[in-house]
Protein backbone atom coordinates (compact mmCIF):
# COMPACT_ATOMS: atom_id res chain seq x y z
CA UNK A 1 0.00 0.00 0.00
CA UNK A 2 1.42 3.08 -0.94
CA UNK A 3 -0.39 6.78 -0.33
CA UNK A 4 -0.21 10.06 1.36
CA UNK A 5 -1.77 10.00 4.89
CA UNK A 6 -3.99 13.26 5.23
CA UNK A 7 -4.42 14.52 9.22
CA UNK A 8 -6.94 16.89 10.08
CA UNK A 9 -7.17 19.99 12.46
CA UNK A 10 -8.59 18.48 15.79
CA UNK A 11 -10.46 20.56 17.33
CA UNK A 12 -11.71 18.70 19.76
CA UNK A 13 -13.19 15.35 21.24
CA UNK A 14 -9.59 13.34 20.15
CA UNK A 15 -6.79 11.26 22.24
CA UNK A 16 -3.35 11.87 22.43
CA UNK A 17 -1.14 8.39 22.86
CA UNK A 18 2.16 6.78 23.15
CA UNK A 19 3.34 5.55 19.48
CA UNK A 20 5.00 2.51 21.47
CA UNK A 21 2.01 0.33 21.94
CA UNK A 22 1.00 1.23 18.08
CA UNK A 23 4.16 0.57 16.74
CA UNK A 24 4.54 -2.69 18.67
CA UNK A 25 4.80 -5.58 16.16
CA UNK A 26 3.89 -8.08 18.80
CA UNK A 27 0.43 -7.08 19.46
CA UNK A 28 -2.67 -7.43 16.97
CA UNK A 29 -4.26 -4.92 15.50
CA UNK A 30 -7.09 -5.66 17.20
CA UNK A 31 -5.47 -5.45 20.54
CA UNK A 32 -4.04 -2.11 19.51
CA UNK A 33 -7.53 -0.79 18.84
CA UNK A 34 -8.69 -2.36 22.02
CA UNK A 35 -6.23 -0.55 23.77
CA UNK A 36 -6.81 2.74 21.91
CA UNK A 37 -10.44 2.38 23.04
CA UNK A 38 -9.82 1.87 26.75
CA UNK A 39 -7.53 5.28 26.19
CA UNK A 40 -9.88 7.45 24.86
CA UNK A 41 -12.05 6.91 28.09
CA UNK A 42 -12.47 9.19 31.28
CA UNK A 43 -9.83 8.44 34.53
CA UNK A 44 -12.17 6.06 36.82
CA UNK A 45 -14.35 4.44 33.73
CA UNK A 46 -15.36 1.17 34.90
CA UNK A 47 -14.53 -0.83 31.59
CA UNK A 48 -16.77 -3.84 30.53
CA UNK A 49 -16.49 -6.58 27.89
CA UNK A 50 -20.19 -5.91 26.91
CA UNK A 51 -19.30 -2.26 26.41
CA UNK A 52 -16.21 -2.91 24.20
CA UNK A 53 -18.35 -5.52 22.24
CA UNK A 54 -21.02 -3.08 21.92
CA UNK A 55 -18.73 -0.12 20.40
CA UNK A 56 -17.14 -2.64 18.08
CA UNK A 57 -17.62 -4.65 14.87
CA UNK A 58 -15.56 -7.68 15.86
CA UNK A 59 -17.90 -10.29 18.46
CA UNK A 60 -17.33 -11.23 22.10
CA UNK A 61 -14.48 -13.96 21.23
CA UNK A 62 -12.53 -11.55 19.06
CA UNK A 63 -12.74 -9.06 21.63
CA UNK A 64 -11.61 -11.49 24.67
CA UNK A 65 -8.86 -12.72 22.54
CA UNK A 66 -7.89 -9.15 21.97
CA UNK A 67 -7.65 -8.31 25.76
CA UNK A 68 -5.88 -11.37 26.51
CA UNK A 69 -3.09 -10.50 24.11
CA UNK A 70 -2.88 -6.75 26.02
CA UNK A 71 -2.81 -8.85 29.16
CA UNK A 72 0.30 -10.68 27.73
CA UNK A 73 1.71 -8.33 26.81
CA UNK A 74 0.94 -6.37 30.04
CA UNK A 75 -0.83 -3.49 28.54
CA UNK A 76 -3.49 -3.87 30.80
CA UNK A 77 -4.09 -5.90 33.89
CA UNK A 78 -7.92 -7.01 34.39
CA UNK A 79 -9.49 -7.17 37.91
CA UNK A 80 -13.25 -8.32 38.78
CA UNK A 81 -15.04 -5.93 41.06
CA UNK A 82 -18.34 -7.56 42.82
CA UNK A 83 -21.25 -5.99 41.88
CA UNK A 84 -23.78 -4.69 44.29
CA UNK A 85 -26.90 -6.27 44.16
């Protein structure tokens, strides 16, 4: 693929990241955007799988398998917190 990438003005609503998870050639691209998800969110978001699943095209499996490569890779470490009932 060869091409001219075109960047816009931001002018708002956008996230700023490291380029050393992107331009890590051990992790998926689906991990990456994963990870770039979880990034763009607010300090204190609780993050669920449903959530991710629901703001992406890929299904529950691809999305586990996504987080368990950023777990590997120790991009992210998961914890369960008990929910009220």
């Amino acid at each position: 693929m060869s091409g001219n990438v075109i960047k816009t003005q931001k002018t708002g609503h956008y996230t700023t990241v490291d380029n050393g998870f992107i331009n890590n050639p051990d992790l998926s691209a689906k991990a990456k955007g994963i990870l770039l998800y979880l990034l763009s969110k607010p300090h204190g978001w609780e993050t669920r799988v449903d959530d991710i699943v629901a703001h992406m095209a890929d299904g529950i499996d691809s999305i586990k398998s996504g987080i368990k490569g950023l777990e590997a890779h120790r991009y992210i470490i998961r914890s369960r917190t008990p929910r009220l009932s």
